[in-house]
PDB file of N, CA and C in Angstrom:
ATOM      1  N   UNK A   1     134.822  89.606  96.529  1.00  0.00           N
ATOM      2  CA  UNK A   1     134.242  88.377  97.028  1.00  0.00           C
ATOM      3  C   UNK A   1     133.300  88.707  98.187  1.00  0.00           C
ATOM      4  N   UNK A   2     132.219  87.893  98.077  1.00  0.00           N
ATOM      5  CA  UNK A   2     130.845  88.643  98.817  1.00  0.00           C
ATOM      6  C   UNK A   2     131.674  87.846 100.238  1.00  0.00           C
ATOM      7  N   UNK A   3     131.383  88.000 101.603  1.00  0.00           N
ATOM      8  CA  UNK A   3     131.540  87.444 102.900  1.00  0.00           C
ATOM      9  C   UNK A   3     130.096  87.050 103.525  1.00  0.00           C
ATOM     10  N   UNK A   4     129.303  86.058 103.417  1.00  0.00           N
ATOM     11  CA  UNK A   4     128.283  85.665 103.456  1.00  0.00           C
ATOM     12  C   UNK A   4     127.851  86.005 105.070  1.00  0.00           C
ATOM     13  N   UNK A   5     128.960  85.306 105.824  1.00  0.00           N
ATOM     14  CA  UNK A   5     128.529  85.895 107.418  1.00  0.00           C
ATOM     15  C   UNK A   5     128.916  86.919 107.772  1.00  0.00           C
ATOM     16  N   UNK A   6     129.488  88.138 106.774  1.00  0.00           N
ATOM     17  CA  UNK A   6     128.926  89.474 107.480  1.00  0.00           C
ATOM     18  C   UNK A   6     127.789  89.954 107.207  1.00  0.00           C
ATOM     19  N   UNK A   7     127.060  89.370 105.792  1.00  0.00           N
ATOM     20  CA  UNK A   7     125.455  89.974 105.625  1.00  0.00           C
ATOM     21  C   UNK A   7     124.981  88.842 106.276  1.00  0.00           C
ATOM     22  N   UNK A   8     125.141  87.655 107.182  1.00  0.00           N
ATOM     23  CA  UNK A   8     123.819  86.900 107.429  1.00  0.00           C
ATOM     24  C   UNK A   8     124.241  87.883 109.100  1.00  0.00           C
ATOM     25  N   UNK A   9     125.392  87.910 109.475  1.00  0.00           N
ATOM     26  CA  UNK A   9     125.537  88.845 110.846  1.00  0.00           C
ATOM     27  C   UNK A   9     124.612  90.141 110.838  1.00  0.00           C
ATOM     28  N   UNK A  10     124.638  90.842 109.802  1.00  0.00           N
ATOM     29  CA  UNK A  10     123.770  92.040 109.370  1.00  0.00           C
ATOM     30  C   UNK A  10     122.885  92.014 109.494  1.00  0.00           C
ATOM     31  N   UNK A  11     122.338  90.801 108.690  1.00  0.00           N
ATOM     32  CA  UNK A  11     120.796  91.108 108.610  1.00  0.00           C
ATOM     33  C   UNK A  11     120.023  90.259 109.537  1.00  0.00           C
ATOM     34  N   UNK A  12     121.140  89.248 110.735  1.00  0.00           N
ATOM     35  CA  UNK A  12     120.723  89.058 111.946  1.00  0.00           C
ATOM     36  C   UNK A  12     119.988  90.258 113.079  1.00  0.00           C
ATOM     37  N   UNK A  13     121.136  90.887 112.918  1.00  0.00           N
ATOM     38  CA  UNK A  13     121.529  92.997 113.721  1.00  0.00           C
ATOM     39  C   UNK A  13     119.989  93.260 113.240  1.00  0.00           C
ATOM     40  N   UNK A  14     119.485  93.392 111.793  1.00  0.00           N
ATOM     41  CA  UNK A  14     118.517  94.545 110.985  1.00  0.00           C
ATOM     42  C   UNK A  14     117.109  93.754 112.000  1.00  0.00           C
ATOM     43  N   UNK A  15     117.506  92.266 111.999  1.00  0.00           N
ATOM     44  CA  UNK A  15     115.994  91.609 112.459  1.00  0.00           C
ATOM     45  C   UNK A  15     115.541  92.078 113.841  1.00  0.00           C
ATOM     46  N   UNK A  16     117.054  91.759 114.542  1.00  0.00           N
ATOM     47  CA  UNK A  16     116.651  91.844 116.002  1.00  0.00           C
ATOM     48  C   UNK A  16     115.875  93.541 116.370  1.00  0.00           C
ATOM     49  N   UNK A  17     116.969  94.699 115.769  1.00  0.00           N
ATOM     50  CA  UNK A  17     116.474  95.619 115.500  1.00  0.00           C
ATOM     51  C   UNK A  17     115.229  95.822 115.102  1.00  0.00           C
ATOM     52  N   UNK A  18     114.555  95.300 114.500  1.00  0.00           N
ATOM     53  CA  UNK A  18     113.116  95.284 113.558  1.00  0.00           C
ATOM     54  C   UNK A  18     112.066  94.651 114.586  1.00  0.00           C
ATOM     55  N   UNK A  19     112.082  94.183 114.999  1.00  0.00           N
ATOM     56  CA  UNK A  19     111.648  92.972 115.975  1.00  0.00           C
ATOM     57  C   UNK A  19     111.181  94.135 117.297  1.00  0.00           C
ATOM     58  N   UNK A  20     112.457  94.741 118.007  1.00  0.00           N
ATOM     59  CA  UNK A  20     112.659  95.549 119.016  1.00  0.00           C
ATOM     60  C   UNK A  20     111.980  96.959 118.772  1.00  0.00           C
ATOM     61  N   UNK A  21     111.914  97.309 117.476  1.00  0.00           N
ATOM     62  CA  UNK A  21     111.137  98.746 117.619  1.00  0.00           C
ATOM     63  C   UNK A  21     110.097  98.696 117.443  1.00  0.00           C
ATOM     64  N   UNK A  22     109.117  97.359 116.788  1.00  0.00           N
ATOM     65  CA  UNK A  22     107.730  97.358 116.628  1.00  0.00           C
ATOM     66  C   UNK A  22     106.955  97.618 117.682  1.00  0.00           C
ATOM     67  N   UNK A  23     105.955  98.298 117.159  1.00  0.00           N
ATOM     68  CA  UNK A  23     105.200  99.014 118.804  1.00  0.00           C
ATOM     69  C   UNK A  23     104.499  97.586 119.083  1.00  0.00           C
ATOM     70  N   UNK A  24     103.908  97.273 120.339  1.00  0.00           N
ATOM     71  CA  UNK A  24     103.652  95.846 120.941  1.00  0.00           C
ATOM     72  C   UNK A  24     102.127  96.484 121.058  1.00  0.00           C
ATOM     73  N   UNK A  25     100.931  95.590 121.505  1.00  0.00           N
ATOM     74  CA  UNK A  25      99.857  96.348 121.889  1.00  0.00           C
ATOM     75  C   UNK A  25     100.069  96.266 123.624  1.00  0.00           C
ATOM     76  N   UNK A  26      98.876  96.868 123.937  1.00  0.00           N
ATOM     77  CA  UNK A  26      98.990  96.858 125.493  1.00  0.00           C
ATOM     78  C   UNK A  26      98.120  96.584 126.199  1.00  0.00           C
ATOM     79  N   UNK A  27      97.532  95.886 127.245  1.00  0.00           N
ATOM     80  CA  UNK A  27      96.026  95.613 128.192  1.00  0.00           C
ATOM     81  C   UNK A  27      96.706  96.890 129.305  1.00  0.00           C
ATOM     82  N   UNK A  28      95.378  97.658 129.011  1.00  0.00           N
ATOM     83  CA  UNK A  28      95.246  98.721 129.839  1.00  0.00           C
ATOM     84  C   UNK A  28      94.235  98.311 131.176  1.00  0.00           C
ATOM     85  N   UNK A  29      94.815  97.120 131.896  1.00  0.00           N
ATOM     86  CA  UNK A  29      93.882  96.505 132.580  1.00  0.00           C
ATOM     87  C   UNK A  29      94.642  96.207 134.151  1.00  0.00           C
ATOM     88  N   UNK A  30      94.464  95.699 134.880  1.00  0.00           N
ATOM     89  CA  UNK A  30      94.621  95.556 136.149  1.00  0.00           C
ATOM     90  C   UNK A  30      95.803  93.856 136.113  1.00  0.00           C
ATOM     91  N   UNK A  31      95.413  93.324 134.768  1.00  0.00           N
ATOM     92  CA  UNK A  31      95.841  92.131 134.449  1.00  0.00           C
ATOM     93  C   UNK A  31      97.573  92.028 133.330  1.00  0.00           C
ATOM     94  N   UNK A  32      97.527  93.507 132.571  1.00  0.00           N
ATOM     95  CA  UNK A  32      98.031  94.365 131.902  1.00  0.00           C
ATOM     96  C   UNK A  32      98.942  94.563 132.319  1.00  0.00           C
ATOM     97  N   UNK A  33      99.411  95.357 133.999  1.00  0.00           N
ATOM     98  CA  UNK A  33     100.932  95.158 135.054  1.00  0.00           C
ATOM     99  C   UNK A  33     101.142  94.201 135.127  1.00  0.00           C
ATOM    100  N   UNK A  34     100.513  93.133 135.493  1.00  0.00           N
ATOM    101  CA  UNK A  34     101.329  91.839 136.060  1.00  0.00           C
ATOM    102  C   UNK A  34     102.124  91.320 135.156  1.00  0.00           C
ATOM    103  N   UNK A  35     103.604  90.984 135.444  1.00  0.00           N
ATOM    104  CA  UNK A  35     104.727  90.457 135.472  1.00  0.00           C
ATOM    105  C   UNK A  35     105.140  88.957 135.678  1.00  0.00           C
ATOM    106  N   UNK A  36     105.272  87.914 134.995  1.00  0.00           N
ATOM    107  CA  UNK A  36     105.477  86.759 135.824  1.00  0.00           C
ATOM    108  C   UNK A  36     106.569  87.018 136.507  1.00  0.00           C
ATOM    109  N   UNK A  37     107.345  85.780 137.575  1.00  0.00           N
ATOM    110  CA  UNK A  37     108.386  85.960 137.615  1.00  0.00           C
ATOM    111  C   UNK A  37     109.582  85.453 136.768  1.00  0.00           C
ATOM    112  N   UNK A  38     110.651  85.964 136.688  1.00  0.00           N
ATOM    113  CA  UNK A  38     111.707  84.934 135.552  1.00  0.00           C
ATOM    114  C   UNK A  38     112.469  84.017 136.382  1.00  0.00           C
ATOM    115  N   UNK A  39     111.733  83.072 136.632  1.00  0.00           N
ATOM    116  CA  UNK A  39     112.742  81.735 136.696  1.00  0.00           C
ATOM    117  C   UNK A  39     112.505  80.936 135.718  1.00  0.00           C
ATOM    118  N   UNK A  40     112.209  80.981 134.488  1.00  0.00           N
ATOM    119  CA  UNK A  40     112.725  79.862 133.456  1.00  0.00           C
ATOM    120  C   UNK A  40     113.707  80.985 132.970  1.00  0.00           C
ATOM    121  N   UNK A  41     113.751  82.207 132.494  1.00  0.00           N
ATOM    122  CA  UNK A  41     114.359  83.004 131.814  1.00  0.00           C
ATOM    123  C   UNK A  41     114.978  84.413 132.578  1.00  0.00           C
ATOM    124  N   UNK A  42     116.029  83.845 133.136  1.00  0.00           N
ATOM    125  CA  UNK A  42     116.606  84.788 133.912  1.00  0.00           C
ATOM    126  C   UNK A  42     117.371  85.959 132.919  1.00  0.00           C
ATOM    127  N   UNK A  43     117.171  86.731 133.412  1.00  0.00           N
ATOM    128  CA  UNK A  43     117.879  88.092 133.291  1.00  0.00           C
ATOM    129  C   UNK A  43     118.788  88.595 132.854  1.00  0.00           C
ATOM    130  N   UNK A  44     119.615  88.652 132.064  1.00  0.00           N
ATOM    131  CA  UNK A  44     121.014  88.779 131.890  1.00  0.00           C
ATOM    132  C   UNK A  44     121.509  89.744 130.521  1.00  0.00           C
ATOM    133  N   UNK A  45     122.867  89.734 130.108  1.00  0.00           N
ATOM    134  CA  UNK A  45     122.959  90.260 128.889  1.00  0.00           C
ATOM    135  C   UNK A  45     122.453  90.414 127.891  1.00  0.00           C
ATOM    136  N   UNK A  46     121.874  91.150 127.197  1.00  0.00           N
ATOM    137  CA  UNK A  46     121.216  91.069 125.808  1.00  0.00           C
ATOM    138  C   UNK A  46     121.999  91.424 124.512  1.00  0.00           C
ATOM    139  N   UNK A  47     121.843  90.788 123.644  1.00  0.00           N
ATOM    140  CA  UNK A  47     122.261  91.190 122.187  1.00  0.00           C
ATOM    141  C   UNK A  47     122.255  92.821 121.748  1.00  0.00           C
ATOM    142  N   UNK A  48     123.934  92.701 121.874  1.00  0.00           N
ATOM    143  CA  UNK A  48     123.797  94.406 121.165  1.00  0.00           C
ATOM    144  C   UNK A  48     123.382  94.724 120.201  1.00  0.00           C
ATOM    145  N   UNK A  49     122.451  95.334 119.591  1.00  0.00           N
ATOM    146  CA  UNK A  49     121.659  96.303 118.510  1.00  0.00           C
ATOM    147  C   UNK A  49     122.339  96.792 117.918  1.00  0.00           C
ATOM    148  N   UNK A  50     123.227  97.034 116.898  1.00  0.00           N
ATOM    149  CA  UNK A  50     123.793  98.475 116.357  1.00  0.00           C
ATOM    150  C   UNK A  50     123.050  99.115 115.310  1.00  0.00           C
ATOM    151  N   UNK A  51     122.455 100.326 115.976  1.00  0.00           N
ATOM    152  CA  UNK A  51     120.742 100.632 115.855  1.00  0.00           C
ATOM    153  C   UNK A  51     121.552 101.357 114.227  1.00  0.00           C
ATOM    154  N   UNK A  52     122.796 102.043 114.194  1.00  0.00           N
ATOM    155  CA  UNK A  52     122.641 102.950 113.212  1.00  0.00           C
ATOM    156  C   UNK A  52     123.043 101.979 111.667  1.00  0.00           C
ATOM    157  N   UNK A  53     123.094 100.156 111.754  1.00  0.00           N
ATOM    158  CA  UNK A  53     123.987  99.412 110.761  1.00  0.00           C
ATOM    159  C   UNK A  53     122.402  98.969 110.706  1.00  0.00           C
ATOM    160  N   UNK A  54     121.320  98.881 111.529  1.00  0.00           N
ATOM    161  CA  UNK A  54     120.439  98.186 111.336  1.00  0.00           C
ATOM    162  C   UNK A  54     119.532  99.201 110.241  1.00  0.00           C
ATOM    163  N   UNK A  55     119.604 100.728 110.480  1.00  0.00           N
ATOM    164  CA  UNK A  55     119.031 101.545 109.864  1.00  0.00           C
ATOM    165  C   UNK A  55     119.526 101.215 108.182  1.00  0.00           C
ATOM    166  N   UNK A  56     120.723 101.458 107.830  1.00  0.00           N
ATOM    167  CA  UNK A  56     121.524 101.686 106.960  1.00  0.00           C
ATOM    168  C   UNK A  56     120.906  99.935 106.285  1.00  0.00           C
ATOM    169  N   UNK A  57     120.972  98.976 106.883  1.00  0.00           N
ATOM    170  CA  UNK A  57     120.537  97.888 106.147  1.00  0.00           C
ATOM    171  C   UNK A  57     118.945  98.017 105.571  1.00  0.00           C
ATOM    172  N   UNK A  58     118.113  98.432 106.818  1.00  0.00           N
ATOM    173  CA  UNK A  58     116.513  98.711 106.378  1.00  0.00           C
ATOM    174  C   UNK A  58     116.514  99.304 105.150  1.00  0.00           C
ATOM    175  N   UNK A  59     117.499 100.629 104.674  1.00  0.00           N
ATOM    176  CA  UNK A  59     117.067 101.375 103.756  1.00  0.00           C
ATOM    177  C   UNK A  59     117.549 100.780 102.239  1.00  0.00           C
ATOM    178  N   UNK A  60     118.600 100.204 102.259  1.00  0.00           N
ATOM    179  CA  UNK A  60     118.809  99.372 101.496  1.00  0.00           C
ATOM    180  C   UNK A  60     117.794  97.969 100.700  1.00  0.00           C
ATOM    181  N   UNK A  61     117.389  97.310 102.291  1.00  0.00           N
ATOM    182  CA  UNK A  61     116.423  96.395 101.634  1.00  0.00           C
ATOM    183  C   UNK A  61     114.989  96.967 100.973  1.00  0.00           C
ATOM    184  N   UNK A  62     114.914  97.934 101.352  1.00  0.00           N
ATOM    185  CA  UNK A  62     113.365  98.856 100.497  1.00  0.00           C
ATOM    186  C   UNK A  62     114.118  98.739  98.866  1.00  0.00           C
ATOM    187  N   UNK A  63     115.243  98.686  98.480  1.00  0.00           N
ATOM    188  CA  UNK A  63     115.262  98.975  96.959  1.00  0.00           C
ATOM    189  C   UNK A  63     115.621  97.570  96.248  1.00  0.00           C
ATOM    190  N   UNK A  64     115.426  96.624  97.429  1.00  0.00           N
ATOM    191  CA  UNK A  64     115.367  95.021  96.185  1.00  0.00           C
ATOM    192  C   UNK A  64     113.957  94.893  96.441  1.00  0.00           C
ATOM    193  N   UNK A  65     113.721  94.291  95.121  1.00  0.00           N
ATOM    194  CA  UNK A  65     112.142  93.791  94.101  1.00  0.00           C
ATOM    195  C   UNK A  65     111.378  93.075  95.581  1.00  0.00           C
ATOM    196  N   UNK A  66     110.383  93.106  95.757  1.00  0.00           N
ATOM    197  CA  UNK A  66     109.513  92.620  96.301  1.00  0.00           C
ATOM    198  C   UNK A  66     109.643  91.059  97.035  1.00  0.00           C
ATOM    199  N   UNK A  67     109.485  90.515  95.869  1.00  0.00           N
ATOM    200  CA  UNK A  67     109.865  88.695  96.328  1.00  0.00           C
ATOM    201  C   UNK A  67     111.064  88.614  97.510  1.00  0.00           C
ATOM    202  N   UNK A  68     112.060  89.427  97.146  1.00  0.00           N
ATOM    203  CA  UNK A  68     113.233  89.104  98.063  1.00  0.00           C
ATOM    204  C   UNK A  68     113.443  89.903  98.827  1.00  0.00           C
ATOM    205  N   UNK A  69     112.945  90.629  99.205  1.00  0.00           N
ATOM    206  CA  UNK A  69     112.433  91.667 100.540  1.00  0.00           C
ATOM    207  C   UNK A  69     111.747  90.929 101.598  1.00  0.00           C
ATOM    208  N   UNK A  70     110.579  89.859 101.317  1.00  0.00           N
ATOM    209  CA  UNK A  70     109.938  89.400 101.529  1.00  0.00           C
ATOM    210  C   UNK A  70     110.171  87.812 102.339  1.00  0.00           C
ATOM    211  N   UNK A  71     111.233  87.657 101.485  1.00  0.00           N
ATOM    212  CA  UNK A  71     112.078  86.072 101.476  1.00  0.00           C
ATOM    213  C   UNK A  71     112.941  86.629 102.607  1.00  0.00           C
ATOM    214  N   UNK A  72     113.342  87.779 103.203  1.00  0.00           N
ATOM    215  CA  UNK A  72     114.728  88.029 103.526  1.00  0.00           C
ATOM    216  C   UNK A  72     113.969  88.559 105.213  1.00  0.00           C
ATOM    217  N   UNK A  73     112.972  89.151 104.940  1.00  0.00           N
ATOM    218  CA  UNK A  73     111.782  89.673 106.265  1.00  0.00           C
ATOM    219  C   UNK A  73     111.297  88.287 107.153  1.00  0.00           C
ATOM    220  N   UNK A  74     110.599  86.754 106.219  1.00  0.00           N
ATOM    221  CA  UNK A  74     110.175  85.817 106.608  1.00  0.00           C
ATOM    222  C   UNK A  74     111.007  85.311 107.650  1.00  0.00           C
ATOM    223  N   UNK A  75     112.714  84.641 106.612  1.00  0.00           N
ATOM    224  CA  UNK A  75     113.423  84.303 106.952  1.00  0.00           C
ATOM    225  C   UNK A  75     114.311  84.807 108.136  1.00  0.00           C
ATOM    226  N   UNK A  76     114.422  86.264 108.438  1.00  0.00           N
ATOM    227  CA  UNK A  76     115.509  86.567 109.450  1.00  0.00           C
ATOM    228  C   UNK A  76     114.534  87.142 110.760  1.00  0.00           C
ATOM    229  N   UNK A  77     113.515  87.808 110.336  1.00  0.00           N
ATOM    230  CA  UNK A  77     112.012  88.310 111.186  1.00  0.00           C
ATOM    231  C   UNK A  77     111.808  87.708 111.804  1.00  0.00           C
ATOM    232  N   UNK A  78     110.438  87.170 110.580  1.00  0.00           N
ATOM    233  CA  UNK A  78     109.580  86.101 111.498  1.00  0.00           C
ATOM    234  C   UNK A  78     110.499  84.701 111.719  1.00  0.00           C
ATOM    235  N   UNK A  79     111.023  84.350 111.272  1.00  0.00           N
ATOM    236  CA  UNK A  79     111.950  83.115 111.502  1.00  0.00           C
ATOM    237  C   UNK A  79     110.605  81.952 111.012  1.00  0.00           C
ATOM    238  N   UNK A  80     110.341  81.814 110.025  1.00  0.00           N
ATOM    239  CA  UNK A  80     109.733  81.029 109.007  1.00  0.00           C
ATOM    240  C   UNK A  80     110.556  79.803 108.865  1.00  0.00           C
ATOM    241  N   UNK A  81     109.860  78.705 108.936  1.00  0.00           N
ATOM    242  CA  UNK A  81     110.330  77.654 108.355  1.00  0.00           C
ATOM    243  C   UNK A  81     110.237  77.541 106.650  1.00  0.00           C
ATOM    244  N   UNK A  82     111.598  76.702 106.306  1.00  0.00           N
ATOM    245  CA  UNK A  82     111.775  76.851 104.738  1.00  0.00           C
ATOM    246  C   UNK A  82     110.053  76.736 103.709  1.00  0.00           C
ATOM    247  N   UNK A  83     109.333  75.732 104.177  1.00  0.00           N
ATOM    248  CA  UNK A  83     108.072  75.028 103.915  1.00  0.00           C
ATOM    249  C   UNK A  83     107.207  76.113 103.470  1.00  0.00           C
ATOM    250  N   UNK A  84     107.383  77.021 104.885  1.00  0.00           N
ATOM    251  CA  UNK A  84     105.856  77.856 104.543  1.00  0.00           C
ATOM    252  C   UNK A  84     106.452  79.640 104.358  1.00  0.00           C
ATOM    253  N   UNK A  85     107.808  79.674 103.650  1.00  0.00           N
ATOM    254  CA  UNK A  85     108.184  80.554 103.256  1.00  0.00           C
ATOM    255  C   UNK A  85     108.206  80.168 101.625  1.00  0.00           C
ATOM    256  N   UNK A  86     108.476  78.861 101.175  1.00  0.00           N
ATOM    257  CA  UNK A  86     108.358  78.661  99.609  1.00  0.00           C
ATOM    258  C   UNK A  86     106.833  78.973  99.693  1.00  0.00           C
ATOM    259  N   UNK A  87     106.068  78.205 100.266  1.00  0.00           N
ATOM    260  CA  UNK A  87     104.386  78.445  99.818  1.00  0.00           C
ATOM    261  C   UNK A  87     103.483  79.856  99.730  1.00  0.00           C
ATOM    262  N   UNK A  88     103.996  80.434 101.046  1.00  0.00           N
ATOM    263  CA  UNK A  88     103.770  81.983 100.732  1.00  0.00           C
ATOM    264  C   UNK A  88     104.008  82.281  99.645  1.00  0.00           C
ATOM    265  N   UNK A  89     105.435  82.287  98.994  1.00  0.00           N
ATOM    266  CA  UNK A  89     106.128  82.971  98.124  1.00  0.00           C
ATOM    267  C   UNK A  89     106.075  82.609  96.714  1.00  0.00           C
ATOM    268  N   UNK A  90     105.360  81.208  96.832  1.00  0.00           N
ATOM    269  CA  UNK A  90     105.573  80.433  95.395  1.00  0.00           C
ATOM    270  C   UNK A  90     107.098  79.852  94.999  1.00  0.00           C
ATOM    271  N   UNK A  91     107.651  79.700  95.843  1.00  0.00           N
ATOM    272  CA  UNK A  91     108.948  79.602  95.972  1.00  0.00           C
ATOM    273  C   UNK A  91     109.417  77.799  95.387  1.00  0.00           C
ATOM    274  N   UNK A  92     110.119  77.138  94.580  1.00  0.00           N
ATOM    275  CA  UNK A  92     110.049  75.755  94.689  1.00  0.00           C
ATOM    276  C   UNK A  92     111.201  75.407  95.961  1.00  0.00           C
ATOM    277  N   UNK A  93     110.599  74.564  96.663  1.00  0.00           N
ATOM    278  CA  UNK A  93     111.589  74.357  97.443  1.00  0.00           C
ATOM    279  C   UNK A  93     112.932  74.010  97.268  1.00  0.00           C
ATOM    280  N   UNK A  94     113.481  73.291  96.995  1.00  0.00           N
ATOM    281  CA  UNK A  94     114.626  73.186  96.348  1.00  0.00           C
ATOM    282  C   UNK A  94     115.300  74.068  95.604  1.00  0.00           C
ATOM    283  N   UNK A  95     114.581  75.426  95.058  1.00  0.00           N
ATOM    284  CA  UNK A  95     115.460  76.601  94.718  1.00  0.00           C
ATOM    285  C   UNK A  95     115.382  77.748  96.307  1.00  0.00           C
ATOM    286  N   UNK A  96     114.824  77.339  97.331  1.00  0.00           N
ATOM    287  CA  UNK A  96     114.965  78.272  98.863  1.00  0.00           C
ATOM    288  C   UNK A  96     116.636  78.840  99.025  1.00  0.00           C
ATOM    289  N   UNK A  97     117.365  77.898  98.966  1.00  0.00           N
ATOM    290  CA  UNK A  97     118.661  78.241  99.253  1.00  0.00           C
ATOM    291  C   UNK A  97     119.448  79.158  98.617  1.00  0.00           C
ATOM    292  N   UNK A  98     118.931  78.772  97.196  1.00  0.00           N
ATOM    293  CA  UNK A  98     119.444  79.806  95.798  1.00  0.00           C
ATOM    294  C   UNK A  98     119.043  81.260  96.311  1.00  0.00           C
ATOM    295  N   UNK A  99     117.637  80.811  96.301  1.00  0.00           N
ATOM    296  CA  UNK A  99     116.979  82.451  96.513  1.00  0.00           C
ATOM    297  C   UNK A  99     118.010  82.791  97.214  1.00  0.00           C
ATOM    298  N   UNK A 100     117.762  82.311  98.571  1.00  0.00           N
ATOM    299  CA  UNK A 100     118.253  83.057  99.833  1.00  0.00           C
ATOM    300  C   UNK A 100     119.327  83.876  99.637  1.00  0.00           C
ATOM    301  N   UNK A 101     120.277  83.116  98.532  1.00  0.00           N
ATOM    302  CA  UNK A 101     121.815  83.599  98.304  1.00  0.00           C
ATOM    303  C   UNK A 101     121.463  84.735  97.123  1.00  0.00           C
ATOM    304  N   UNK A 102     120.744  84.272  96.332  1.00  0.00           N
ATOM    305  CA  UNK A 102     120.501  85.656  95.638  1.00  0.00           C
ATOM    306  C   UNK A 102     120.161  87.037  96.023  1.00  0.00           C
ATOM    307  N   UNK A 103     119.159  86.914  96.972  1.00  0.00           N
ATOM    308  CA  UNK A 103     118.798  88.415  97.878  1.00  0.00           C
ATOM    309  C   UNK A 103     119.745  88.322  98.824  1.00  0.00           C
ATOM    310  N   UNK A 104     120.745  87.889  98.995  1.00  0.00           N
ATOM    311  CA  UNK A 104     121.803  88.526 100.152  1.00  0.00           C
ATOM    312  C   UNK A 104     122.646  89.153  99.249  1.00  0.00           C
ATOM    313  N   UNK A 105     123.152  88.224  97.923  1.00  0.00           N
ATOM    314  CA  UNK A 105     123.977  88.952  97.193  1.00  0.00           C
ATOM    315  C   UNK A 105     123.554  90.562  96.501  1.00  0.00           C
ATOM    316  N   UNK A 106     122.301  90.245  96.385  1.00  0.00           N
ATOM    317  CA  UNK A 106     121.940  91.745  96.016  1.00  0.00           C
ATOM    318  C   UNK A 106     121.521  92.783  97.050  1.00  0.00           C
ATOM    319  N   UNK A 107     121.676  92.432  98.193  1.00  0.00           N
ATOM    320  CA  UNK A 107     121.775  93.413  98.867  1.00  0.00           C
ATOM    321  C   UNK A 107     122.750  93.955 100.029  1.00  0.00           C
ATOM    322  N   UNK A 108     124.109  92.943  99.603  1.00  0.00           N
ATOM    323  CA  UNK A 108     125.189  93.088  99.918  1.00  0.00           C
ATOM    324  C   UNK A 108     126.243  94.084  98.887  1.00  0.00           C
ATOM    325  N   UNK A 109     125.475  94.027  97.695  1.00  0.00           N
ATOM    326  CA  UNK A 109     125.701  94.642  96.474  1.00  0.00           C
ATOM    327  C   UNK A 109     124.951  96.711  96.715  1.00  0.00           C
ATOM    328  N   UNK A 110     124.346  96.349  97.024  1.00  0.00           N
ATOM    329  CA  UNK A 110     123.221  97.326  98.074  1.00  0.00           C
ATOM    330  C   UNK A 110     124.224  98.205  98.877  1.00  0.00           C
ATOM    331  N   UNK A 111     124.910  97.319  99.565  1.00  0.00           N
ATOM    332  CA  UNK A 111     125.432  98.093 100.888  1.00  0.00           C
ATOM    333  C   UNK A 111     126.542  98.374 100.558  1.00  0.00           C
ATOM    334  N   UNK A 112     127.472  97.466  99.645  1.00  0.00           N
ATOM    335  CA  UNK A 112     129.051  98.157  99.572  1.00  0.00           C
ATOM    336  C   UNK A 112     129.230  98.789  98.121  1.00  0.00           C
ATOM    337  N   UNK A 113     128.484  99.020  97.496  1.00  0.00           N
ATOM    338  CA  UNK A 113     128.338  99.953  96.027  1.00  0.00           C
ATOM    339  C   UNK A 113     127.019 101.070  96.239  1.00  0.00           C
ATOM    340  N   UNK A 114     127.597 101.980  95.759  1.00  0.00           N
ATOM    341  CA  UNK A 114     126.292 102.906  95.707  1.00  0.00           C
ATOM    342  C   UNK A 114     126.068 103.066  94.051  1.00  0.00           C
ATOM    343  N   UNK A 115     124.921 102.663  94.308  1.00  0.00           N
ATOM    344  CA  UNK A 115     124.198 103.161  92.697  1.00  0.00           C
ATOM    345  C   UNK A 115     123.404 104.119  92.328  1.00  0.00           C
ATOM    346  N   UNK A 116     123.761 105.306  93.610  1.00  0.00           N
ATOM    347  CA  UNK A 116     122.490 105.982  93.164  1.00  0.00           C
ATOM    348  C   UNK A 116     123.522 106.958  92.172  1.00  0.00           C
TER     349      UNK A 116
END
């Protein structure tokens, strides 16, 4: 029996991870250091990473089909609204949810069976 919130926990982990290693650009400028200060967004604990479950998920999602690589990047990544993740995708709205459950199941299938 699949456990739905340990792959939506997972592939929470794979996003934040994904998110955190993308190189950022940079102003190599005088304007470039400056810092605001954080008083709307103070300082504090951050979400632990578990860099080596986030790896192990990345390599996994490279071997489902395209569409749901894609559906699974929008959705946990970029944090896409349902709307303009069906339209990208060709997706009907009303099958979003299906999908969704379909590419978790197959790549929950991914992570606790090996097929190679």
């Amino acid at each position: 029996m699949m456990d739905f919130e340990d792959i939506d926990r997972r592939l929470v982990n794979w996003a934040r991870w994904s998110r955190e290693s993308r190189k950022r650009g940079r102003v190599y400028s005088a304007e470039g250091g400056w810092r605001p200060p954080q008083i709307w967004n103070p300082p504090g604990p951050k979400w632990a990473v578990d860099v080596e479950d986030a790896r192990v998920v990345d390599r996994a999602l490279l071997r489902l089909p395209r569409l749901m690589l894609w559906l699974l990047k929008y959705w946990y990544c970029a944090r896409m609204r349902k709307e303009i993740i069906c339209r990208k995708l060709k997706i009907r709205f009303g099958l979003f949810d299906e999908q969704l459950m379909i590419a978790q199941s197959r790549l929950y299938n991914y992570l606790t069976i090996d097929l190679s």
